[in-house]
C-alpha atoms as a PDB file:
ATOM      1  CA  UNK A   1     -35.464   7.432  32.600  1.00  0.00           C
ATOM      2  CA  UNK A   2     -37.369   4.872  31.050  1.00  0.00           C
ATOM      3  CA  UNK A   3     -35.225   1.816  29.073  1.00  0.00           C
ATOM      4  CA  UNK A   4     -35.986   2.771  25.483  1.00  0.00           C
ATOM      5  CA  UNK A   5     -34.838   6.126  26.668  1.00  0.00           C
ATOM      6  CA  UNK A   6     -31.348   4.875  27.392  1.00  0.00           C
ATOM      7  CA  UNK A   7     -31.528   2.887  25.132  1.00  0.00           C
ATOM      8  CA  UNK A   8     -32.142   5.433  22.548  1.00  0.00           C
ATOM      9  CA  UNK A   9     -29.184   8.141  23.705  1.00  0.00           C
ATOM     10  CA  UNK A  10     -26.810   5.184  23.932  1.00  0.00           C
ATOM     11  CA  UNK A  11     -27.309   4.899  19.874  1.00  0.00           C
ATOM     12  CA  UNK A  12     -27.502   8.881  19.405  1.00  0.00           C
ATOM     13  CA  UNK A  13     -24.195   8.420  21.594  1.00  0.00           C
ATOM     14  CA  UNK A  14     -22.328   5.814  19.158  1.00  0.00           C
ATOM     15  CA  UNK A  15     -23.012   7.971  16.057  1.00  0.00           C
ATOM     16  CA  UNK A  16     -19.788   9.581  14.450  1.00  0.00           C
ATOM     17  CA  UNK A  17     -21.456  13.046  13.978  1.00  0.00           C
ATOM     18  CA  UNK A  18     -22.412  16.490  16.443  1.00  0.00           C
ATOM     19  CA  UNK A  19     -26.311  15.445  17.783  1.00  0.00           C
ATOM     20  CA  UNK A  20     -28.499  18.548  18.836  1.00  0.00           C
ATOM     21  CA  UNK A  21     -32.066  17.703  20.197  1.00  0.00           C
ATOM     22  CA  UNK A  22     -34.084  20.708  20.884  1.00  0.00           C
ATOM     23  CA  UNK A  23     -37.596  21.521  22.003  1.00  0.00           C
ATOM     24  CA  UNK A  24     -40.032  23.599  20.521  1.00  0.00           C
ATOM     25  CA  UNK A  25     -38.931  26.440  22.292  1.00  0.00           C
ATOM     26  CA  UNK A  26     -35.058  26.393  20.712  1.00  0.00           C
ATOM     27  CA  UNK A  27     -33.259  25.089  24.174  1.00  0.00           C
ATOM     28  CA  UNK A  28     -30.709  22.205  24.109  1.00  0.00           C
ATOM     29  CA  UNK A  29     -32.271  19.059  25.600  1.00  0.00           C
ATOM     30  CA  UNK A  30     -29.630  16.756  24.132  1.00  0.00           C
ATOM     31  CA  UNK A  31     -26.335  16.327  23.255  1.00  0.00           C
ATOM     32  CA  UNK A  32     -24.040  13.782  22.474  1.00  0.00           C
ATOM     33  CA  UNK A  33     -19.825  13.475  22.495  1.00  0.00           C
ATOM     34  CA  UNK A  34     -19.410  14.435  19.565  1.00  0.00           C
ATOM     35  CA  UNK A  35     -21.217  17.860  20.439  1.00  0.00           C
ATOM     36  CA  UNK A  36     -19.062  18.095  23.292  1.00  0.00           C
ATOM     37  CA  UNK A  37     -15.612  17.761  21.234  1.00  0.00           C
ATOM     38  CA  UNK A  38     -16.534  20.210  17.815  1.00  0.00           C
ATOM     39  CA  UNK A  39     -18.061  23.296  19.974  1.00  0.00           C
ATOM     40  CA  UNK A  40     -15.737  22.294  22.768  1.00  0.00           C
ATOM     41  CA  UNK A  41     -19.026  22.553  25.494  1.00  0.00           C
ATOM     42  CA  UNK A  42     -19.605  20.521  28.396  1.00  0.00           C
ATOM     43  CA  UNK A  43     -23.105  18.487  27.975  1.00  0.00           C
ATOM     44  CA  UNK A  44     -23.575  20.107  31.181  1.00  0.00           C
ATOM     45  CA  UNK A  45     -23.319  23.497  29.838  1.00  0.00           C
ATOM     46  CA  UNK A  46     -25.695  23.080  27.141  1.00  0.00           C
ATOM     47  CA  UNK A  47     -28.786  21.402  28.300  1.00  0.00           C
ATOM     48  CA  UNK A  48     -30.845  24.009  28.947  1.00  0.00           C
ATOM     49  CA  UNK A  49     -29.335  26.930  26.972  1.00  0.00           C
ATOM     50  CA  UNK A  50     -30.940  28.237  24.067  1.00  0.00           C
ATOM     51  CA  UNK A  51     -29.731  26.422  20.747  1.00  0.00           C
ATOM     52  CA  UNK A  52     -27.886  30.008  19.917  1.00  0.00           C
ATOM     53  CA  UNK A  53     -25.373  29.087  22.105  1.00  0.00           C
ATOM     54  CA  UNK A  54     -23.940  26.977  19.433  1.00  0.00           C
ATOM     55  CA  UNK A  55     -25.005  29.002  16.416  1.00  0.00           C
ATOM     56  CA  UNK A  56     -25.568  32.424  17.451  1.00  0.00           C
ATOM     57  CA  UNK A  57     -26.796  34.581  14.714  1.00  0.00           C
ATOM     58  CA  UNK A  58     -25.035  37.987  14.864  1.00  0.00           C
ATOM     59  CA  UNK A  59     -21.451  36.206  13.855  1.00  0.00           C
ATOM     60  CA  UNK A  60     -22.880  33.721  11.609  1.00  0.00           C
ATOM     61  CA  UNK A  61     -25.509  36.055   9.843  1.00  0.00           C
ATOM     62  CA  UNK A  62     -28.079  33.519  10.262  1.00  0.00           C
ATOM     63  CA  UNK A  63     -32.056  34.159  11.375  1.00  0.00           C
ATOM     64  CA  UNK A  64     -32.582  31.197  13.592  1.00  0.00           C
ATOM     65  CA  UNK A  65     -36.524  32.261  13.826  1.00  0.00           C
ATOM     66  CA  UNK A  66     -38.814  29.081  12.906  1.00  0.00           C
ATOM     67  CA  UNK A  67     -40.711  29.721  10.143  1.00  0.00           C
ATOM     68  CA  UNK A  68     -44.221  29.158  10.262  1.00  0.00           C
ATOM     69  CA  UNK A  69     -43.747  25.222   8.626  1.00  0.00           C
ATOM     70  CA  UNK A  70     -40.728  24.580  10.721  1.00  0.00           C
ATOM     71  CA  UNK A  71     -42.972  25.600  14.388  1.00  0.00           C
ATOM     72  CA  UNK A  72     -45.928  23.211  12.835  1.00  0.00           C
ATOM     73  CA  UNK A  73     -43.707  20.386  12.190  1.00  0.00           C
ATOM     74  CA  UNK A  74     -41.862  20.883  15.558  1.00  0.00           C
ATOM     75  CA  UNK A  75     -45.113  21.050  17.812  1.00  0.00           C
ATOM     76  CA  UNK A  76     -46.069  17.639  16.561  1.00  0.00           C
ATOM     77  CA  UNK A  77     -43.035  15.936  18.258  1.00  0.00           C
ATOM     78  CA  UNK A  78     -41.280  16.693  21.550  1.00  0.00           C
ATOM     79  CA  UNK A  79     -38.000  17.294  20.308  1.00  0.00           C
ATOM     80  CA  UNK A  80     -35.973  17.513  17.137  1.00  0.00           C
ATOM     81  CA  UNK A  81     -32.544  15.935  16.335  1.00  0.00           C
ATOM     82  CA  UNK A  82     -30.112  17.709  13.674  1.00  0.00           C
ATOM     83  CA  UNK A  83     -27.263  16.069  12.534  1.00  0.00           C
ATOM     84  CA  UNK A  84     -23.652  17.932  12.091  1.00  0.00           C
ATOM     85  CA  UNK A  85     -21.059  16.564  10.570  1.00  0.00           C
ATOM     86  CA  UNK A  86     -17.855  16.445  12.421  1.00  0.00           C
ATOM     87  CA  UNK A  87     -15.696  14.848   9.537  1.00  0.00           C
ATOM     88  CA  UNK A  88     -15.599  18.582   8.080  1.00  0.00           C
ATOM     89  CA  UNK A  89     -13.788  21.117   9.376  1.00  0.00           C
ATOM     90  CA  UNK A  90     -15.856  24.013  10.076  1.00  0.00           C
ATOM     91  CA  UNK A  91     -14.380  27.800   8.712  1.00  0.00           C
ATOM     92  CA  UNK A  92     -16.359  29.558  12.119  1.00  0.00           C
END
């Protein structure tokens, strides 16, 4: 891993809120702390696993598809961090 690398996950690492980064495929590449303590996952658990595993769609009624824009805008980079609050308490 190169230095920017660690660099870069130490920062994602610091942040107060849940970090996802996912490739354009859906699957968990990265997750930080924070991840670990709202869902209540090991990191181990969820790199690799599809991002469902976190938001699956049956019990949250949501269509996590990409739409045609989303696919196009994720193809142009290797992976895609989404912030989620963790200062909120979630009603899941």
């Amino acid at each position: 891993m190169s230095s920017k690398t660690r660099k870069f996950e130490s920062l994602l690492e610091a942040v107060p809120d849940a970090l996802v980064g996912m490739d354009q495929a859906g699957d968990i590449r990265f997750v930080n702390h924070q991840t670990e303590s709202l869902f209540g996952y090991e990191r181990d658990n969820l790199v690799g696993q599809p991002i469902q595993t976190l938001a699956p769609s049956r019990s949250m009624g949501l269509d996590l598809r990409l739409s045609g824009r989303q696919q196009t805008e994720l193809s142009s980079r290797s992976t895609s961090v989404c912030p989620t609050s963790t200062s909120e308490k979630s009603s899941w």
